[in-house]
C-alpha atoms as a PDB file:
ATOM      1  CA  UNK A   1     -33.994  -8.820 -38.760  1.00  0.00           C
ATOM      2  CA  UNK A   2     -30.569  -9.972 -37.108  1.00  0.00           C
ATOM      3  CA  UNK A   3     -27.411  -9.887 -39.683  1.00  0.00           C
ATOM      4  CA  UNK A   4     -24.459 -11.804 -38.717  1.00  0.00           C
ATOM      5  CA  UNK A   5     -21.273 -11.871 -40.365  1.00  0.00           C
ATOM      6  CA  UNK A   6     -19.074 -15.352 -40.725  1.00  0.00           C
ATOM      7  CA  UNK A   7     -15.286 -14.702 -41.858  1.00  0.00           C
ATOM      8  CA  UNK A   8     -14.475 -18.551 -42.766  1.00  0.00           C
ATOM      9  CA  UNK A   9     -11.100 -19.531 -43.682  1.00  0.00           C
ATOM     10  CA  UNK A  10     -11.450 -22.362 -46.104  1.00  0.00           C
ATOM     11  CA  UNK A  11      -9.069 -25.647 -47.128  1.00  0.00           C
ATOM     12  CA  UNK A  12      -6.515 -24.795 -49.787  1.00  0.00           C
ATOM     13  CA  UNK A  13      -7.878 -25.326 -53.000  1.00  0.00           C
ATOM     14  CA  UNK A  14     -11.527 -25.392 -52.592  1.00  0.00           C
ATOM     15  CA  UNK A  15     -12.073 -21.728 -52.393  1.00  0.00           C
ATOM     16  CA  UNK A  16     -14.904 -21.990 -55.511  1.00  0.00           C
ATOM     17  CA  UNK A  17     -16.669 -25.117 -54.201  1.00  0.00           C
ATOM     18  CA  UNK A  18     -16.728 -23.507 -51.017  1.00  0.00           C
ATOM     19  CA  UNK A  19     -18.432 -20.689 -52.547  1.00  0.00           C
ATOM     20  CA  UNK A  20     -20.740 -22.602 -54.564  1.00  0.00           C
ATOM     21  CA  UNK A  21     -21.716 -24.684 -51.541  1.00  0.00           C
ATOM     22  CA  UNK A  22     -22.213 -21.539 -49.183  1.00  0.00           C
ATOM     23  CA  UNK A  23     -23.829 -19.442 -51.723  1.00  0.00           C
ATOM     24  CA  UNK A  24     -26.828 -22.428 -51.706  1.00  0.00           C
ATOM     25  CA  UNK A  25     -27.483 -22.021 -47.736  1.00  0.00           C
ATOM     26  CA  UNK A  26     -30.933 -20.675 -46.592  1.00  0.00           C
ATOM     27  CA  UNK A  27     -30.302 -17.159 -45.051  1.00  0.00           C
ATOM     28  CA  UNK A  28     -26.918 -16.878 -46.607  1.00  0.00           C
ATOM     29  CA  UNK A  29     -27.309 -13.230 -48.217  1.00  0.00           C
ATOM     30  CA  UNK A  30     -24.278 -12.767 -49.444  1.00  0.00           C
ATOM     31  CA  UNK A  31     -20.688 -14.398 -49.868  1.00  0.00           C
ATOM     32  CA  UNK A  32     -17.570 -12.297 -51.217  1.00  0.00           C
ATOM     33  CA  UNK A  33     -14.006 -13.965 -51.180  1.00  0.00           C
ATOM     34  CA  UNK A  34     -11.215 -11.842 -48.957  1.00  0.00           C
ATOM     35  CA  UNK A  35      -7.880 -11.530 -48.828  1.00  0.00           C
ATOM     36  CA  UNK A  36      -6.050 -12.095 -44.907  1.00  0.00           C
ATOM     37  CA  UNK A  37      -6.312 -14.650 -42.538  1.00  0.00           C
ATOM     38  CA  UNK A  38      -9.818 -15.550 -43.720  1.00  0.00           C
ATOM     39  CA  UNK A  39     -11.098 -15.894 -47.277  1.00  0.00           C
ATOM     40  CA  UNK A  40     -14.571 -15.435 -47.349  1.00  0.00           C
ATOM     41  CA  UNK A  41     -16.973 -13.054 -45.674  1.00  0.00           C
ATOM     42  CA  UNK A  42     -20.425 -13.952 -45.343  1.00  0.00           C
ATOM     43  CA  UNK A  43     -23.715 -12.227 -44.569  1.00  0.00           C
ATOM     44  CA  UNK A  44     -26.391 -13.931 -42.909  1.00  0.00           C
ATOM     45  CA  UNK A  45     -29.930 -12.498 -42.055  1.00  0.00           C
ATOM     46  CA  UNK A  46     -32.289 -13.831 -39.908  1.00  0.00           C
ATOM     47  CA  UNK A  47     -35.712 -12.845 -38.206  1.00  0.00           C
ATOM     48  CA  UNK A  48     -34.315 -14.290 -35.296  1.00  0.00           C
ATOM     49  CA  UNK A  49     -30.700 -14.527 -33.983  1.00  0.00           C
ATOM     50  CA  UNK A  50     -31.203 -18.255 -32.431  1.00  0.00           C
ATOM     51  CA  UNK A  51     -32.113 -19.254 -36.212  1.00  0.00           C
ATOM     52  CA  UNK A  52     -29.005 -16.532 -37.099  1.00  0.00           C
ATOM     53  CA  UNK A  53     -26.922 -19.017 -35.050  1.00  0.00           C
ATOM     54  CA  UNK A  54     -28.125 -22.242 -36.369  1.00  0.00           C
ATOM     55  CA  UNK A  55     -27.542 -21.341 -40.066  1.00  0.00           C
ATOM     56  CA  UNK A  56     -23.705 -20.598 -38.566  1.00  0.00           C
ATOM     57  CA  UNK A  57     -23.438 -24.027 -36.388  1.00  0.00           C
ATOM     58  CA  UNK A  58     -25.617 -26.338 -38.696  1.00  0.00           C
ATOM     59  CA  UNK A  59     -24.489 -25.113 -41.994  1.00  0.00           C
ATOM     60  CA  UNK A  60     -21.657 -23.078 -42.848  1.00  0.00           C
ATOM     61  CA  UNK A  61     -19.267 -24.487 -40.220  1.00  0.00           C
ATOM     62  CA  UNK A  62     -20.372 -28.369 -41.704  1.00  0.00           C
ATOM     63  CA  UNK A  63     -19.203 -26.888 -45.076  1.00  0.00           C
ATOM     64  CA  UNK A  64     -17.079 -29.128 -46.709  1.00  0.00           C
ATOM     65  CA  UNK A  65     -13.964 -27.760 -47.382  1.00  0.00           C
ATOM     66  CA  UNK A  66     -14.484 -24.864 -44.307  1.00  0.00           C
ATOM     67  CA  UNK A  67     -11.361 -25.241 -41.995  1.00  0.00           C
ATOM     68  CA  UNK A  68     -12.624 -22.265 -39.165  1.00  0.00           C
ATOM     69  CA  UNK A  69     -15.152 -19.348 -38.812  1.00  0.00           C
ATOM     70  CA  UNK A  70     -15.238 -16.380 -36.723  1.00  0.00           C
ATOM     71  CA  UNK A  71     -18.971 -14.978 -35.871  1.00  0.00           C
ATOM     72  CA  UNK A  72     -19.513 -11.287 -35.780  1.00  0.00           C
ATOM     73  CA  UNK A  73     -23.129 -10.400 -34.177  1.00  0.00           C
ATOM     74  CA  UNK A  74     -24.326  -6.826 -35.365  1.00  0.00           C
ATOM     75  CA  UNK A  75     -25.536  -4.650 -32.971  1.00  0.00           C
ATOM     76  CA  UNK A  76     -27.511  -2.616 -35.517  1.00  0.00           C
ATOM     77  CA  UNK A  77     -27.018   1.141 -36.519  1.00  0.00           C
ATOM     78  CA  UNK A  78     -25.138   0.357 -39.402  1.00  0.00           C
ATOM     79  CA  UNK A  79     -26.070   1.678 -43.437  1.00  0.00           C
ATOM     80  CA  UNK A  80     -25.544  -0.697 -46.115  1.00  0.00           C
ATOM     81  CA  UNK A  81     -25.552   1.726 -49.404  1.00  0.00           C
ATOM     82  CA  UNK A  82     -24.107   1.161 -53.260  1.00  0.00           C
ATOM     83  CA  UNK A  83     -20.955   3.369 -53.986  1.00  0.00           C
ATOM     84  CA  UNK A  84     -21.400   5.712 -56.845  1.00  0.00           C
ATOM     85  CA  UNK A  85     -18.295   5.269 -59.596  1.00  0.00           C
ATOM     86  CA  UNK A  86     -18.075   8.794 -61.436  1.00  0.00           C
ATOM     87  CA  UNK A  87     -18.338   7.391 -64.708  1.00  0.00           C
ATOM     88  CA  UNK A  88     -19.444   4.166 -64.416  1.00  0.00           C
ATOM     89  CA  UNK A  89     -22.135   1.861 -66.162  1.00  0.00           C
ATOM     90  CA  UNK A  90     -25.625   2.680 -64.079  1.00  0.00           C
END
């Protein structure tokens, strides 16, 4: 599986459309709003990095409302793991 990860600075005032419209792509895994230059982060996963790329080019750069992306290729080794709240809801 290849995981990219799209920072996307977005038009002002379509932040939550953005989302909604993002959220809705194929291979889109996950979206989260940001603060800094860039206001949303966005996980894609793929089987294969050409169809990795295309979800980037085709989709979430034709975004309404997206003003400019960055693309940030994993190169694997990485954990992805839930933080443990002392104290929180389970």
């Amino acid at each position: 599986m290849e995981t990219l990860f799209v920072l996307a600075a977005t038009e002002a005032g379509t932040l939550r459309d953005v989302v909604g419209r993002v959220k809705e792509i194929p291979r889109v895994v996950e979206v989260q709003p940001v603060t800094g230059p860039f206001d949303l982060l966005v996980r894609v996963e793929a089987p294969a990095m050409r169809e990795a790329l295309d979800v980037v080019v085709d989709r979430i750069r034709r975004t309404p409302g997206i003003r400019s992306t960055e693309t940030l290729i994993s190169v694997g080794g990485g954990i992805m793991r839930s933080a443990r709240i002392p104290g929180a809801a389970r």
